[in-house]
PDB file of N, CA and C in Angstrom:
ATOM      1  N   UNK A   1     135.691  93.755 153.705  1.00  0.00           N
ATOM      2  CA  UNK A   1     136.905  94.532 153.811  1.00  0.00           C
ATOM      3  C   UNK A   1     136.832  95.812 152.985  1.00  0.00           C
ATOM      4  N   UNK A   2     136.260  95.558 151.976  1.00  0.00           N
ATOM      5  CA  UNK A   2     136.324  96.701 150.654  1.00  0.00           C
ATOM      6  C   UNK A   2     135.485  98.133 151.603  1.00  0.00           C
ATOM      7  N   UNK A   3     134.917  98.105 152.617  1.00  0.00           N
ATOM      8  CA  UNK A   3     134.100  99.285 153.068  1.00  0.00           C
ATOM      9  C   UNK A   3     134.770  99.937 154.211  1.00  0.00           C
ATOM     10  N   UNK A   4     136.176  99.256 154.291  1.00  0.00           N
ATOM     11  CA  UNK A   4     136.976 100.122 154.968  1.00  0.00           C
ATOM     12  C   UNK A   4     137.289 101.345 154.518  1.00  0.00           C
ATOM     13  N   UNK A   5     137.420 102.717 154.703  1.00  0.00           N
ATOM     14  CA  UNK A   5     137.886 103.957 154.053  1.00  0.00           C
ATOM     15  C   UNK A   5     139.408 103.690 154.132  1.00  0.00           C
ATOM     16  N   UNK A   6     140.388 103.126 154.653  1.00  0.00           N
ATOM     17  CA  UNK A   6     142.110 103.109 154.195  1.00  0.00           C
ATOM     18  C   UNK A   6     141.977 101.995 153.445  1.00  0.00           C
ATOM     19  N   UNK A   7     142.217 102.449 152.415  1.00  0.00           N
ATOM     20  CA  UNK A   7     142.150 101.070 151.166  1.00  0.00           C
ATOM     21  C   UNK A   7     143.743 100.153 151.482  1.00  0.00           C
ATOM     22  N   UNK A   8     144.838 101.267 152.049  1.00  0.00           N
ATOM     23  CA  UNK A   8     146.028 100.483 151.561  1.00  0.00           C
ATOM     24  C   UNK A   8     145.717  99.702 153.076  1.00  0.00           C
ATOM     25  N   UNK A   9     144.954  99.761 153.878  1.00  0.00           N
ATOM     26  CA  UNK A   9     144.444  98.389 154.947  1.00  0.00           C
ATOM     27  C   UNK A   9     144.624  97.459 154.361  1.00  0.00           C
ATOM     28  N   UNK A  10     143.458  97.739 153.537  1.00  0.00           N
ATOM     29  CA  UNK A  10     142.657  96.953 152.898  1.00  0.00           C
ATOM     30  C   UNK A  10     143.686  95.948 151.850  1.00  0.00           C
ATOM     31  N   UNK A  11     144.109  96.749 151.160  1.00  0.00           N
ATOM     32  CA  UNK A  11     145.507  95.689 149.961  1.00  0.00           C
ATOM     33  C   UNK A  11     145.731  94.736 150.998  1.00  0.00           C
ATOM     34  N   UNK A  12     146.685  95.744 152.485  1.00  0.00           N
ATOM     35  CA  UNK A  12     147.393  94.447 153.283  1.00  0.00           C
ATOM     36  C   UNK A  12     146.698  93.442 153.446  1.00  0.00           C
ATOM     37  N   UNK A  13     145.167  93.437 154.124  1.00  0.00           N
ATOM     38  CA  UNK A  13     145.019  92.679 154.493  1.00  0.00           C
ATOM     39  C   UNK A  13     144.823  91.251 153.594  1.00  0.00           C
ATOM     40  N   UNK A  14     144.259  91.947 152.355  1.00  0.00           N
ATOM     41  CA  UNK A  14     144.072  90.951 151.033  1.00  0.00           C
ATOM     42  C   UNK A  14     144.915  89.815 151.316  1.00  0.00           C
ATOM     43  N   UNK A  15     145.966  90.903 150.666  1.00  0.00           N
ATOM     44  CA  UNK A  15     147.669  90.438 150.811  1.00  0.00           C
ATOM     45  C   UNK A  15     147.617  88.702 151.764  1.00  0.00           C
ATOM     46  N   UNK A  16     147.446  89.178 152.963  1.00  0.00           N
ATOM     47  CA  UNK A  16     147.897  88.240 154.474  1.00  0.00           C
ATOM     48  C   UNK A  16     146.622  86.941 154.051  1.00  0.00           C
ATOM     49  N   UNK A  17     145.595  87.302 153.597  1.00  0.00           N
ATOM     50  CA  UNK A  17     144.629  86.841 153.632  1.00  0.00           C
ATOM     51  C   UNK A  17     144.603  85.319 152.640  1.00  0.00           C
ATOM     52  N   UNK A  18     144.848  86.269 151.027  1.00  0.00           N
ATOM     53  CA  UNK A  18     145.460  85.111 149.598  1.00  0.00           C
ATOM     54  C   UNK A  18     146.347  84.697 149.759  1.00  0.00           C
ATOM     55  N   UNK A  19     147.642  85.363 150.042  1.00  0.00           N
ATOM     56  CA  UNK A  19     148.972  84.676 150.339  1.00  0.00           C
ATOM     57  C   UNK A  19     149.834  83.841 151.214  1.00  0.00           C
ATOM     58  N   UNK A  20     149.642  82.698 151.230  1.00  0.00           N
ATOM     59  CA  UNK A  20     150.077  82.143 152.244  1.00  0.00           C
ATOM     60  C   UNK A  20     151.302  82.033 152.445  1.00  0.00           C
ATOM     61  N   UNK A  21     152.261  82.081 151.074  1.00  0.00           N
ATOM     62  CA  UNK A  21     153.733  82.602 151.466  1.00  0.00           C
ATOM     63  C   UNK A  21     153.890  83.454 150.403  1.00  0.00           C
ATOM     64  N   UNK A  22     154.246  84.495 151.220  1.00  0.00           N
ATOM     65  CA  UNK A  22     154.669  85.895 149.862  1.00  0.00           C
ATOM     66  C   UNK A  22     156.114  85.429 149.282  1.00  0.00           C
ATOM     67  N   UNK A  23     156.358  85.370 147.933  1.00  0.00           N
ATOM     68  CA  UNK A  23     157.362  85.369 147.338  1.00  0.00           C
ATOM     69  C   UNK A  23     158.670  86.467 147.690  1.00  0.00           C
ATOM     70  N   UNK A  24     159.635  86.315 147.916  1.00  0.00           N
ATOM     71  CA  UNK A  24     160.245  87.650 147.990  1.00  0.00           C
ATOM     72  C   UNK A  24     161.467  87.826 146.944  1.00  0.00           C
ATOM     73  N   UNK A  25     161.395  86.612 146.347  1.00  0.00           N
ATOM     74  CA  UNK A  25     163.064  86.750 145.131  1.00  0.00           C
ATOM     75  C   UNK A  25     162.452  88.085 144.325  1.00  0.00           C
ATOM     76  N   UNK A  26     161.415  88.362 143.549  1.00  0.00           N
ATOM     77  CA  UNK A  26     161.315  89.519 143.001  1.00  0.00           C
ATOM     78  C   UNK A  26     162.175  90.900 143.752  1.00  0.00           C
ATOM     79  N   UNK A  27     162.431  90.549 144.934  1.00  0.00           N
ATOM     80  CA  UNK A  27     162.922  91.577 145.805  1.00  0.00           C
ATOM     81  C   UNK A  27     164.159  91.604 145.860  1.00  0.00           C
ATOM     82  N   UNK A  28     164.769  90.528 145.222  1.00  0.00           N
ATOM     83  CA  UNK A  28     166.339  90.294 145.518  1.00  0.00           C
ATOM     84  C   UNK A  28     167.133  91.209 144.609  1.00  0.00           C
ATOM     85  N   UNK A  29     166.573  91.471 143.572  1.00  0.00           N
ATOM     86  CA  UNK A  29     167.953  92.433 142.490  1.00  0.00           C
ATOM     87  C   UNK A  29     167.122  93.701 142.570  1.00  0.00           C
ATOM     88  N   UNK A  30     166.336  94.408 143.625  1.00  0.00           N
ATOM     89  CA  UNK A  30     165.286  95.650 143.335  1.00  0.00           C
ATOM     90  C   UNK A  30     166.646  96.630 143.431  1.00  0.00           C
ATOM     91  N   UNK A  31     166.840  97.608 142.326  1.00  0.00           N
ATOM     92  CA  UNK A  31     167.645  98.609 142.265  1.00  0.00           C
ATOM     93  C   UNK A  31     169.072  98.146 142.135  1.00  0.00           C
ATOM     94  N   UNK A  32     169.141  97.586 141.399  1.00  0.00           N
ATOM     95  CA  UNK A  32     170.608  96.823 141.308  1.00  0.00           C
ATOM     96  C   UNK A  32     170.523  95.476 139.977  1.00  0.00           C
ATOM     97  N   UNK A  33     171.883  95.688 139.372  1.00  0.00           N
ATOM     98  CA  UNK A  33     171.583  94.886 137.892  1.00  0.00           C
ATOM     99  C   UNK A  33     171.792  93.675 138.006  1.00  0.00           C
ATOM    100  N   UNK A  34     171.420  92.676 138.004  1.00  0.00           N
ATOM    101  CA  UNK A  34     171.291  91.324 138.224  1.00  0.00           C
ATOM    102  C   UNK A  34     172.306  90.975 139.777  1.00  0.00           C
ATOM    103  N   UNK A  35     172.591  91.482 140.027  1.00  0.00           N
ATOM    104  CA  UNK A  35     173.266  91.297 141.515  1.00  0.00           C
ATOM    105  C   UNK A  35     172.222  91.476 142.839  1.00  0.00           C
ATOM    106  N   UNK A  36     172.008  90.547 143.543  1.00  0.00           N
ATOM    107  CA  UNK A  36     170.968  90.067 144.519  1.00  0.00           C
ATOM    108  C   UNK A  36     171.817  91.080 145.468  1.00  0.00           C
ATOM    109  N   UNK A  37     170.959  91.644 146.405  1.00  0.00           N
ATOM    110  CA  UNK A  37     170.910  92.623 147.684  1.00  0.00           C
ATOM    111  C   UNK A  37     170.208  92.239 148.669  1.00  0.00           C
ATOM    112  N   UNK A  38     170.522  92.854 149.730  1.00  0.00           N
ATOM    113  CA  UNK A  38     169.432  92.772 150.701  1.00  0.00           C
ATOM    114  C   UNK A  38     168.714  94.368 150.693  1.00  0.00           C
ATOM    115  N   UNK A  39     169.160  94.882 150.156  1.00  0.00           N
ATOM    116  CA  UNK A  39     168.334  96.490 150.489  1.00  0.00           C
ATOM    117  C   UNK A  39     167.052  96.806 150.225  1.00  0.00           C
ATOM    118  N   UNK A  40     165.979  95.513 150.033  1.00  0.00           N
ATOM    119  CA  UNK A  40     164.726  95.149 150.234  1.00  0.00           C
ATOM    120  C   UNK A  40     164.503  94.801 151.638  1.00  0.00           C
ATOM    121  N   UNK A  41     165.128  94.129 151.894  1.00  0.00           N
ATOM    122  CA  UNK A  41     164.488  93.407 153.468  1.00  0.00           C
ATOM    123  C   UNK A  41     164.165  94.402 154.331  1.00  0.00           C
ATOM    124  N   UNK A  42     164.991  95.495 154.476  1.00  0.00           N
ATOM    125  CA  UNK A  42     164.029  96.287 155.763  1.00  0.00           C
ATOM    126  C   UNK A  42     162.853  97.180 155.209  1.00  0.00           C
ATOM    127  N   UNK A  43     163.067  97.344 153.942  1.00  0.00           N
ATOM    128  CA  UNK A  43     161.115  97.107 153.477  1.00  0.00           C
ATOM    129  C   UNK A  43     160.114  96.667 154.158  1.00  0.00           C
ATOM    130  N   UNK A  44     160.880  95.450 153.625  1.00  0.00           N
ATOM    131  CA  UNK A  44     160.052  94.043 153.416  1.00  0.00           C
ATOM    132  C   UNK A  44     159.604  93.720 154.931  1.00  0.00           C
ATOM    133  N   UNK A  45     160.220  94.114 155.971  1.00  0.00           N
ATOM    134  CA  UNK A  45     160.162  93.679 157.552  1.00  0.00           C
ATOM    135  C   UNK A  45     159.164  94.944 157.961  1.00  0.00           C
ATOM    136  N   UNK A  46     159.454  96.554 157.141  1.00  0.00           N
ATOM    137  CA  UNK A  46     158.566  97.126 157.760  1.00  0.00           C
ATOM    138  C   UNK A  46     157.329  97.252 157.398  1.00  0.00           C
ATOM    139  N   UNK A  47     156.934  96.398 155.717  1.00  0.00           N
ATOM    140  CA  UNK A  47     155.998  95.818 155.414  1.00  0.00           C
ATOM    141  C   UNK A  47     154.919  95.443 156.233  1.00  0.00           C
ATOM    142  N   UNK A  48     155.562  94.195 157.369  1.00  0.00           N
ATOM    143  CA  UNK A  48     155.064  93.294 157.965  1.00  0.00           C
ATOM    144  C   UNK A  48     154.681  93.904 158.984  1.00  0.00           C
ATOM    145  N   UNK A  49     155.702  94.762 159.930  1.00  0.00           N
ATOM    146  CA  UNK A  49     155.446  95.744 160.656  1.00  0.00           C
ATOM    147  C   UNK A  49     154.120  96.066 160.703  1.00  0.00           C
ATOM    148  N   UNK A  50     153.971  97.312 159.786  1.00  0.00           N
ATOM    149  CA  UNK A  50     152.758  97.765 159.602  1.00  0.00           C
ATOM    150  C   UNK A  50     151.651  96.801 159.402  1.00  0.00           C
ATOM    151  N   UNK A  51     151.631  96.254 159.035  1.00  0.00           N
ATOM    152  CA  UNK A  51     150.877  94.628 158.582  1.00  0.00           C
ATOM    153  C   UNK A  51     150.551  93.908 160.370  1.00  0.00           C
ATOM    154  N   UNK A  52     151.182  94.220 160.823  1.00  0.00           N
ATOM    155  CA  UNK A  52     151.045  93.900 162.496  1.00  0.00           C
ATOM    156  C   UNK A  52     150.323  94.393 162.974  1.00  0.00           C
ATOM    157  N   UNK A  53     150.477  96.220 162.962  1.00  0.00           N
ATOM    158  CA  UNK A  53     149.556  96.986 163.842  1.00  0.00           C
ATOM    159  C   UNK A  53     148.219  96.581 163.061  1.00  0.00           C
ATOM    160  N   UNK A  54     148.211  97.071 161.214  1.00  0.00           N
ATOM    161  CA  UNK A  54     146.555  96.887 160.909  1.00  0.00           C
ATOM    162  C   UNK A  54     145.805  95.786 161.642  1.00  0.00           C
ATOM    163  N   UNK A  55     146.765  94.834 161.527  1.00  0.00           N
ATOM    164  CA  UNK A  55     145.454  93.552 161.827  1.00  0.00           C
ATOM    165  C   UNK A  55     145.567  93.607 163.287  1.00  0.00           C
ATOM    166  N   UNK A  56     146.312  94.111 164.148  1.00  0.00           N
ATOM    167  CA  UNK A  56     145.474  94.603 165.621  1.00  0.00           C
ATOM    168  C   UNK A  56     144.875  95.361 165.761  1.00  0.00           C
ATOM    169  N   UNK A  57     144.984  96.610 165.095  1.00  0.00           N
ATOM    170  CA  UNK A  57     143.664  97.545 164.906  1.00  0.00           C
ATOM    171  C   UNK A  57     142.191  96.981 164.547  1.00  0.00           C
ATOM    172  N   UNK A  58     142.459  96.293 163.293  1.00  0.00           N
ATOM    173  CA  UNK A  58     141.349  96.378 163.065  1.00  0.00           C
ATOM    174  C   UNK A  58     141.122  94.847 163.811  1.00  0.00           C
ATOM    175  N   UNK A  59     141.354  93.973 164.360  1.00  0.00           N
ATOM    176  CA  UNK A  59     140.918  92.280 164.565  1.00  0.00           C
ATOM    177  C   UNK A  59     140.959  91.858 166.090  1.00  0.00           C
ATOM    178  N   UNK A  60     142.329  92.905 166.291  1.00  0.00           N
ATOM    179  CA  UNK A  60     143.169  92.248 167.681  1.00  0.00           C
ATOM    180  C   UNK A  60     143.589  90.487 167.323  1.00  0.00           C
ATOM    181  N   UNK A  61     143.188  90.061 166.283  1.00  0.00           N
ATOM    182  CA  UNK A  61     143.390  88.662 166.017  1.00  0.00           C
ATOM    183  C   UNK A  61     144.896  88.778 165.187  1.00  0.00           C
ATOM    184  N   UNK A  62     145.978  89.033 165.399  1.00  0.00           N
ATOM    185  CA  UNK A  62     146.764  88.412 164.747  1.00  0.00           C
ATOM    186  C   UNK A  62     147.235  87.187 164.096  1.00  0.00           C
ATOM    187  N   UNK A  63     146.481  86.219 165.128  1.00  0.00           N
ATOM    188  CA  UNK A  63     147.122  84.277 164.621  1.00  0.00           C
ATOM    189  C   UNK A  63     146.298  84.114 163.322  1.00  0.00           C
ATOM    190  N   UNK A  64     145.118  85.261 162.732  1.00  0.00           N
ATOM    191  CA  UNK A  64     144.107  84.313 161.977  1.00  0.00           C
ATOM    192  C   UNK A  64     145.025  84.886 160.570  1.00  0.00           C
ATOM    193  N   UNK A  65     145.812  85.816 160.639  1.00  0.00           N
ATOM    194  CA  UNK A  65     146.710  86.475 159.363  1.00  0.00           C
ATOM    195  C   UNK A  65     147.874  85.552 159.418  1.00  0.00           C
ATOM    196  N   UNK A  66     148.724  85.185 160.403  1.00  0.00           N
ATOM    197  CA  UNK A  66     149.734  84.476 160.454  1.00  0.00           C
ATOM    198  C   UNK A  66     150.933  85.540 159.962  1.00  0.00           C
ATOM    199  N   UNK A  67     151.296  86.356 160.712  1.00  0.00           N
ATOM    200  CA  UNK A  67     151.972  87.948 160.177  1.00  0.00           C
ATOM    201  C   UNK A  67     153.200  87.498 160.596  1.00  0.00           C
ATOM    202  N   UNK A  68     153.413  87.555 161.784  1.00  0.00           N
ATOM    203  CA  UNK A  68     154.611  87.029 162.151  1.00  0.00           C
ATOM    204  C   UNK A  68     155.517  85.893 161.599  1.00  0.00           C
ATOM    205  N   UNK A  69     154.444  84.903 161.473  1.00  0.00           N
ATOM    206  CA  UNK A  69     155.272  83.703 160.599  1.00  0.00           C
ATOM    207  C   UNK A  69     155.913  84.205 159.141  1.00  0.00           C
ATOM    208  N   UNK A  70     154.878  84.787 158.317  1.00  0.00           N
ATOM    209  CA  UNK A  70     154.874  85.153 157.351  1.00  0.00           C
ATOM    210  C   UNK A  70     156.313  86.166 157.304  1.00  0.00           C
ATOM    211  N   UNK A  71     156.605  86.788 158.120  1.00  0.00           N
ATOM    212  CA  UNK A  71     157.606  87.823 157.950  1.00  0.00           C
ATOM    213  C   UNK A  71     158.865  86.643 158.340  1.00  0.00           C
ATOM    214  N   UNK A  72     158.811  86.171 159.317  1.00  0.00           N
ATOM    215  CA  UNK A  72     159.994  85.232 159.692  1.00  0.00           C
ATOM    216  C   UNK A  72     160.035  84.514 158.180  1.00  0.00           C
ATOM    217  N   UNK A  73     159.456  83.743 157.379  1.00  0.00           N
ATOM    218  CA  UNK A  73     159.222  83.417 156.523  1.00  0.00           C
ATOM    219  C   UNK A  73     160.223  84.256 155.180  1.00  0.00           C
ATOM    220  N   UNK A  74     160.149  85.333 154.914  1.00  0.00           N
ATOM    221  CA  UNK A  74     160.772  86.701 154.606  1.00  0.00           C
ATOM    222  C   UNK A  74     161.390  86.938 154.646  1.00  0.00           C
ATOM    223  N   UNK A  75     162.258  86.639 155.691  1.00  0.00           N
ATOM    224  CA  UNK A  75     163.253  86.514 156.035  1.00  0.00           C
ATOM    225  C   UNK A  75     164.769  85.625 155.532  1.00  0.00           C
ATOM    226  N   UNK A  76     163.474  84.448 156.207  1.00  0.00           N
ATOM    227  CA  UNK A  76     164.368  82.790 156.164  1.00  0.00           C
ATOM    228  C   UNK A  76     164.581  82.475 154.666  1.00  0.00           C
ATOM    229  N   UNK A  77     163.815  83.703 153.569  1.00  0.00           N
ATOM    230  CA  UNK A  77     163.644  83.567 152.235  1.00  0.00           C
ATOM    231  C   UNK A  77     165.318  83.909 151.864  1.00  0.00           C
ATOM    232  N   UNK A  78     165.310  85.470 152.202  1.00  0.00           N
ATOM    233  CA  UNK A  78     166.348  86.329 152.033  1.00  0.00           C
ATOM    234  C   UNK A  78     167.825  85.448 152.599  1.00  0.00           C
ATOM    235  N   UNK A  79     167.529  85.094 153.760  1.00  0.00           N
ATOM    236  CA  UNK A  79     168.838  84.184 154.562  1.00  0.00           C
ATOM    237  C   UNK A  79     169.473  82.785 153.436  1.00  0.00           C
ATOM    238  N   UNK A  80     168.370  82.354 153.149  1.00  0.00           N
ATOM    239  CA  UNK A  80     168.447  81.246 152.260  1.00  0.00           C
ATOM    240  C   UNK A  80     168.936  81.118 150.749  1.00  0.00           C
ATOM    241  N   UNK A  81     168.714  82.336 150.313  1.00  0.00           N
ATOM    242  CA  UNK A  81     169.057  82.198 148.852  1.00  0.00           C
ATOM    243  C   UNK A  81     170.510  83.471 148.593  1.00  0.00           C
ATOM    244  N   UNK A  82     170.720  83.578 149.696  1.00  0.00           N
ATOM    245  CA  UNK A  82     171.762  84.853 149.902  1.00  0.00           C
ATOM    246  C   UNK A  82     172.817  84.981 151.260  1.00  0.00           C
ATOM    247  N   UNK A  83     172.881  83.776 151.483  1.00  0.00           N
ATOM    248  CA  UNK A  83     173.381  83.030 152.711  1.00  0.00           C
ATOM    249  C   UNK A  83     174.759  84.149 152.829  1.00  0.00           C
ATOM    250  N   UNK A  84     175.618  84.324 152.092  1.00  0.00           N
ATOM    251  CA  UNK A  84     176.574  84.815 151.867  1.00  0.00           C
ATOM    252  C   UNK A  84     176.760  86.284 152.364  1.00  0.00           C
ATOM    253  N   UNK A  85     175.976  86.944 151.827  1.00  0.00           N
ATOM    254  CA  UNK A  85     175.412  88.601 152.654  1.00  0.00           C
ATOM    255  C   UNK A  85     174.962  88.437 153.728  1.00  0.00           C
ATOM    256  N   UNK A  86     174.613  87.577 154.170  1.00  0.00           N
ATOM    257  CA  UNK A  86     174.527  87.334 155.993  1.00  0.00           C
ATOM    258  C   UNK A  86     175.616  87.262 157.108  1.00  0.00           C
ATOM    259  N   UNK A  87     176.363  86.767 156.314  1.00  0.00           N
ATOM    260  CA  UNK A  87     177.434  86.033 157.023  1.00  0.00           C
ATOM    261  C   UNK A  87     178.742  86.516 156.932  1.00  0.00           C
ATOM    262  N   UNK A  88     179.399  87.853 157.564  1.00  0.00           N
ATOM    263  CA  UNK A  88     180.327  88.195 156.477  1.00  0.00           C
ATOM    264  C   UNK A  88     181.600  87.456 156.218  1.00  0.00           C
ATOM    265  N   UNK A  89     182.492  87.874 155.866  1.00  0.00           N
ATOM    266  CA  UNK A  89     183.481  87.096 155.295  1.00  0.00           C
ATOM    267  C   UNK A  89     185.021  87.211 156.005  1.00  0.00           C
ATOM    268  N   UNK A  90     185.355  85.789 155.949  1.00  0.00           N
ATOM    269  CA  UNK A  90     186.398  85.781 157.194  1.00  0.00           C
ATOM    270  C   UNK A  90     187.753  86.106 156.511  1.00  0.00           C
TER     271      UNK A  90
END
């Protein structure tokens, strides 16, 4: 991987490669004082995004990264520990 010339490929693919579930609570209070947000997640989704095309560029193998799961995953993180900002209020 390292002899790719786009290194930040290269991070992603690391990334998809070591991680079998990316953590995302570090993401929950980003820019905001102990109060959990979602204003990470569409980051975090276009993260994956991009993380989609590389590994069809460079593989066409998407299933061997597991990208998709991984982002649904990302998701179901954010939904789960913040149920409340999903859902608004009646």
């Amino acid at each position: 991987m390292n002899k790719e010339r786009n290194k930040n490929h290269v991070a992603i693919l690391k990334i998809l490669k070591c991680h079998p579930n990316i953590d995302m609570e570090p993401l929950y209070a980003w820019d905001s004082k102990d109060n959990q947000t979602l204003k990470s997640l569409p980051y975090a989704i276009d993260w994956f995004e991009r993380a989609i095309k590389i590994v069809d560029w460079r593989d066409g193998d998407n299933y061997k990264y597991h990208v998709e799961e991984k982002k649904l995953t990302a998701i179901y993180q954010f939904a789960l520990d913040m149920p409340l900002l999903f859902v608004p209020s009646t």
